[in-house]
C-alpha atoms as a PDB file:
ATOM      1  CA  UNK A   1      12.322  -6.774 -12.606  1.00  0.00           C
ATOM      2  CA  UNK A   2      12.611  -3.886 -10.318  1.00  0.00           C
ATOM      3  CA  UNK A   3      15.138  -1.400  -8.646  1.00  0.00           C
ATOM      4  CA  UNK A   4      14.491  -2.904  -5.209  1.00  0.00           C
ATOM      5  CA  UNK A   5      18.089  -2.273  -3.994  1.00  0.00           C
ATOM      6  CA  UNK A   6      19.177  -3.517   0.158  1.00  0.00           C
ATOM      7  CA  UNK A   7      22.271  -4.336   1.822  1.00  0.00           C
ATOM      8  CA  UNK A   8      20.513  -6.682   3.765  1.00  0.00           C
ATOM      9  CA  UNK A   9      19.941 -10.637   2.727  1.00  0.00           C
ATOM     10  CA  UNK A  10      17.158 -11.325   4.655  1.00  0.00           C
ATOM     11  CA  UNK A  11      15.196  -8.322   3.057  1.00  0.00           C
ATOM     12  CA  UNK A  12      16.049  -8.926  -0.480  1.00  0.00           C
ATOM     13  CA  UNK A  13      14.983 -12.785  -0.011  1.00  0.00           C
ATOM     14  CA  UNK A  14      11.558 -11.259   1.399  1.00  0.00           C
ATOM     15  CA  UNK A  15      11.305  -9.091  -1.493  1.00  0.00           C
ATOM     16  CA  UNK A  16      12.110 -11.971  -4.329  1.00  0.00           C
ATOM     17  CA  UNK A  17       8.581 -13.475  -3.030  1.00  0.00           C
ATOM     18  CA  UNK A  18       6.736 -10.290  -4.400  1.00  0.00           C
ATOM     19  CA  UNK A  19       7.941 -11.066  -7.545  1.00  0.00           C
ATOM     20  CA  UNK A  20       6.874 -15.211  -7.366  1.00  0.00           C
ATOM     21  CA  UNK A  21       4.051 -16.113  -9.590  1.00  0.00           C
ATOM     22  CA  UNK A  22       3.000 -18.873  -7.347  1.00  0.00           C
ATOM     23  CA  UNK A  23       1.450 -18.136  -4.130  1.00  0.00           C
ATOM     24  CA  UNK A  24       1.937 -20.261  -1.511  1.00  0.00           C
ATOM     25  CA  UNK A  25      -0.531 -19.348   0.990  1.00  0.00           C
ATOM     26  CA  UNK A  26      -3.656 -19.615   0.370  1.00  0.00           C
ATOM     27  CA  UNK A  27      -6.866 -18.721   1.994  1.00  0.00           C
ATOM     28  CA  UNK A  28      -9.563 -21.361   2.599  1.00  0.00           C
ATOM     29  CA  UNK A  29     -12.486 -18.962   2.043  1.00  0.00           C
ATOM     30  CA  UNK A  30     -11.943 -17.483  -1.117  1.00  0.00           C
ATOM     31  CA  UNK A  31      -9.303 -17.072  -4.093  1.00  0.00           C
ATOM     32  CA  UNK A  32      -6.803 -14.753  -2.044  1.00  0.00           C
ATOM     33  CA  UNK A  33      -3.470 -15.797  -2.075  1.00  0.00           C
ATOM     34  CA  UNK A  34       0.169 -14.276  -0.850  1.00  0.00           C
ATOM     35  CA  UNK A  35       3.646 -15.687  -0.380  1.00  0.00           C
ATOM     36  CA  UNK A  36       3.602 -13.959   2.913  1.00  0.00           C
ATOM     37  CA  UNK A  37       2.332 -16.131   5.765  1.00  0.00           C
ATOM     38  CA  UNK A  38       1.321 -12.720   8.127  1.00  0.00           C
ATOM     39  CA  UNK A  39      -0.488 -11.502   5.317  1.00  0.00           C
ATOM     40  CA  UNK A  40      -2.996 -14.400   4.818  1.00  0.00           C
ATOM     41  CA  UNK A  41      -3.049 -14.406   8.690  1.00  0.00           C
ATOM     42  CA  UNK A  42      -4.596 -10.926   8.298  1.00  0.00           C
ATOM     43  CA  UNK A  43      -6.934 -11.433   5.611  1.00  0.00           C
ATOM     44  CA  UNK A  44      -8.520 -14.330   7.062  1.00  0.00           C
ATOM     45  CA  UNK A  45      -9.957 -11.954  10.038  1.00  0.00           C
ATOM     46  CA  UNK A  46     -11.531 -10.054   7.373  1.00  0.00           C
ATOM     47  CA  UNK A  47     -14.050 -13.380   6.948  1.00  0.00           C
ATOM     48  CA  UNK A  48     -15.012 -12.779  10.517  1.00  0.00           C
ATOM     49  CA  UNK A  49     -18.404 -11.347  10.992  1.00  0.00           C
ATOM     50  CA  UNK A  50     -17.941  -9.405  13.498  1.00  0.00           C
ATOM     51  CA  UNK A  51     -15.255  -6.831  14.309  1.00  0.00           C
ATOM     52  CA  UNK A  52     -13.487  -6.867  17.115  1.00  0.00           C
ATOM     53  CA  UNK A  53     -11.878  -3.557  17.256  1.00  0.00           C
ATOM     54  CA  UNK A  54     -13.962  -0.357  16.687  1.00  0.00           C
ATOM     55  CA  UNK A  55     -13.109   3.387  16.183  1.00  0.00           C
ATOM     56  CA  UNK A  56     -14.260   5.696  18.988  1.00  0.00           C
ATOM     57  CA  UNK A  57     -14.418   8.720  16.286  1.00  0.00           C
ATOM     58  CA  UNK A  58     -16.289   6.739  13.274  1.00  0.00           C
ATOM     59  CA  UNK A  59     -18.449   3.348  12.578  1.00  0.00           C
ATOM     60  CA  UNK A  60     -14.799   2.123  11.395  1.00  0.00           C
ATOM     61  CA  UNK A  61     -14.228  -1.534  12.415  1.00  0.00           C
ATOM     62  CA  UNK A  62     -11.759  -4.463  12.089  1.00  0.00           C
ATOM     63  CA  UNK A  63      -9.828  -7.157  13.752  1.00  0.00           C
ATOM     64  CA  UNK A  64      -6.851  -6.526  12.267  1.00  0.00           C
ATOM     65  CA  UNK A  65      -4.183  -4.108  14.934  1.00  0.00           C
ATOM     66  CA  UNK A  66      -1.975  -2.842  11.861  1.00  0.00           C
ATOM     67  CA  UNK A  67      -5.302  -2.063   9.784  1.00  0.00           C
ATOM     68  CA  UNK A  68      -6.819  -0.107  13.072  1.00  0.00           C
ATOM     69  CA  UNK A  69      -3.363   1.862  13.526  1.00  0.00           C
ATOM     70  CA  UNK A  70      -3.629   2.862  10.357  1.00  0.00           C
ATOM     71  CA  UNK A  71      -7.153   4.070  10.107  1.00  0.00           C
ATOM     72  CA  UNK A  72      -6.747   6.272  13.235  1.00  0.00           C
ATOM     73  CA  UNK A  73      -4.385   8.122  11.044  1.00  0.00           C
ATOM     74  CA  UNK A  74      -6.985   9.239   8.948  1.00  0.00           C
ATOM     75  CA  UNK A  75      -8.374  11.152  12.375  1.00  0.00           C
ATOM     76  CA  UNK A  76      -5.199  13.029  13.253  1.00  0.00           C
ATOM     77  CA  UNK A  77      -5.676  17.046  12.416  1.00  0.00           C
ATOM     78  CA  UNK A  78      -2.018  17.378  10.863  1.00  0.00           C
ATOM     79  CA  UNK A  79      -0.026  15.108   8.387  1.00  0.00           C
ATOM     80  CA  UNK A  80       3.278  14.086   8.401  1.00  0.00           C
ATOM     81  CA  UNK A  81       4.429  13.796   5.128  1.00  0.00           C
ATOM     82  CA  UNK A  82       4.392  16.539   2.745  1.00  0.00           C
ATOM     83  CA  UNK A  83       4.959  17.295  -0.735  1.00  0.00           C
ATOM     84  CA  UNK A  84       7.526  20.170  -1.182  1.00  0.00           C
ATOM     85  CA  UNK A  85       6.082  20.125  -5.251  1.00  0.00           C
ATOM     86  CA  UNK A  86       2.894  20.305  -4.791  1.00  0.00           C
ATOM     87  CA  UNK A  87       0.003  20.713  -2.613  1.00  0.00           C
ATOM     88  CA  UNK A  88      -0.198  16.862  -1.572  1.00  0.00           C
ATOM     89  CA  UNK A  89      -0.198  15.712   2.344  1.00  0.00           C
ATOM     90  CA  UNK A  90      -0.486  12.732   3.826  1.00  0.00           C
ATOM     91  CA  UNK A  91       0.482  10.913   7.115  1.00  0.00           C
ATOM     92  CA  UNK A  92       1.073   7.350   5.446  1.00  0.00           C
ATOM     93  CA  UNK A  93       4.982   7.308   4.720  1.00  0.00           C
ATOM     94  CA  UNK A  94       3.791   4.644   2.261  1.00  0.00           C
ATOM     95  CA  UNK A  95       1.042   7.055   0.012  1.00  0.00           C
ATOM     96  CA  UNK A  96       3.382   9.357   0.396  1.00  0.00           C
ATOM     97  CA  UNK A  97       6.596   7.966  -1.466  1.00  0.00           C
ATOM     98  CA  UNK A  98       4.009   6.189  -4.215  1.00  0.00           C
ATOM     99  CA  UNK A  99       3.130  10.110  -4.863  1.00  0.00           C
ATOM    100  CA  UNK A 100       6.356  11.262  -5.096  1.00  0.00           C
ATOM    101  CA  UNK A 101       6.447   8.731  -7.706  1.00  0.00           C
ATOM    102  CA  UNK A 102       4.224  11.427  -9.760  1.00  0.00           C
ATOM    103  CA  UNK A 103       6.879  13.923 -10.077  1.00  0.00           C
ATOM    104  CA  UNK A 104       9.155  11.565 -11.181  1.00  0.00           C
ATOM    105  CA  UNK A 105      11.001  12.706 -14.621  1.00  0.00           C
ATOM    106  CA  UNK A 106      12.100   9.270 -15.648  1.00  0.00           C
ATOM    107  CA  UNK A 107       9.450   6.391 -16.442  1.00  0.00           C
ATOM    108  CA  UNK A 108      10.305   3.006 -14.924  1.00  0.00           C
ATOM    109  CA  UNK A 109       7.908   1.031 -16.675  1.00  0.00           C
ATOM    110  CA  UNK A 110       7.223   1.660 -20.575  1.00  0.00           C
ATOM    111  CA  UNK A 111       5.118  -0.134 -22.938  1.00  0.00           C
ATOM    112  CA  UNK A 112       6.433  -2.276 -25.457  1.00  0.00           C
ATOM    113  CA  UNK A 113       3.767  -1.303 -28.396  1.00  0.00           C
ATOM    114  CA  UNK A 114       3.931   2.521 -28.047  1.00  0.00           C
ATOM    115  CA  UNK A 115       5.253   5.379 -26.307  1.00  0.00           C
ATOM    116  CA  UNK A 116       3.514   5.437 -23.080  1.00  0.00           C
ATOM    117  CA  UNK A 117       5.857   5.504 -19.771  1.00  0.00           C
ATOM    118  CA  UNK A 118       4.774   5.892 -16.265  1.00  0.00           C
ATOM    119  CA  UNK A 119       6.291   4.917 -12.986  1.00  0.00           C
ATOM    120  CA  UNK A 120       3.478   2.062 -11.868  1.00  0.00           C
ATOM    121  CA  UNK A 121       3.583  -1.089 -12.829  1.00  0.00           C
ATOM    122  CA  UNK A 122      -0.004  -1.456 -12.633  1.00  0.00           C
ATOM    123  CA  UNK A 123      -0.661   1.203 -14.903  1.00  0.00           C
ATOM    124  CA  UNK A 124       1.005   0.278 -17.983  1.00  0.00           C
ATOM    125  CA  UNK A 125      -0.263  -3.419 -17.076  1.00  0.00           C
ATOM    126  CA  UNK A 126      -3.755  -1.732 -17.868  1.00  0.00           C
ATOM    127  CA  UNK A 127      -2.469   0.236 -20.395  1.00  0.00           C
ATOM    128  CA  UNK A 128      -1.167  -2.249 -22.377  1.00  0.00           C
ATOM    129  CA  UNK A 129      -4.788  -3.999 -22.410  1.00  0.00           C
ATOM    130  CA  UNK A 130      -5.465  -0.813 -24.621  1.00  0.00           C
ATOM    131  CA  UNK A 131      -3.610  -2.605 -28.077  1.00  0.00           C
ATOM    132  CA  UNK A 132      -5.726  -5.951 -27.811  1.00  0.00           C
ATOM    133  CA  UNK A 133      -8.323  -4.577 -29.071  1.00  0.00           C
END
């Protein structure tokens, strides 16, 4: 389904979930569902009404650590990751290799009815919706 590729067990069973259709946690407050335990941990603070951690440099807020990590980033004056190709910078490691993505010269994922290619999944998902009509 994908070129995942790890020498480790434990990481390629964690990855096989991502490609289960069947979710098997579920949260109890709406139709969001994950095969990840953490991650439905996590979404279920974003029901609460209040947020319990709060950026000092915007009106950001959330209750979720990772999520507030992140964010900060968005404050820091430099970035970590840049494109040698193009102009692009970024300090998320994972933005960064999804971009990279972009310059790609081979196409991953290619649609079946014509000859559109791209390197996201999601993309020729929604490009494919283009021939049903």
């Amino acid at each position: 389904q994908c070129h995942y590729a790890t020498n480790h067990n434990s990481n390629f069973k964690k990855h096989l979930l991502l490609h289960k259709l069947s979710k098997d946690f579920k949260c109890t407050k709406c139709n969001y569902a994950t095969n990840f335990k953490f991650r439905v941990e996590r979404h279920l603070l974003t029901h609460k009404t209040t947020k319990d951690i709060e950026c000092e440099h915007c009106d950001y807020g959330t209750n979720c650590k990772s999520l507030f990590k992140r964010h900060l980033l968005s404050h820091k004056p430099f970035n970590d990751f840049k494109c040698a190709q193009c102009h692009y910078a970024t300090n998320h490691n994972s933005n960064f290799k999804k971009h990279l993505l972009l310059h790609k010269l081979s196409k991953d994922f290619k649609c079946t009815k014509c000859n559109y290619a791209t390197n996201f999944k999601f993309r020729v998902e929604r490009h494919l919706l283009t021939h049903k009509t």
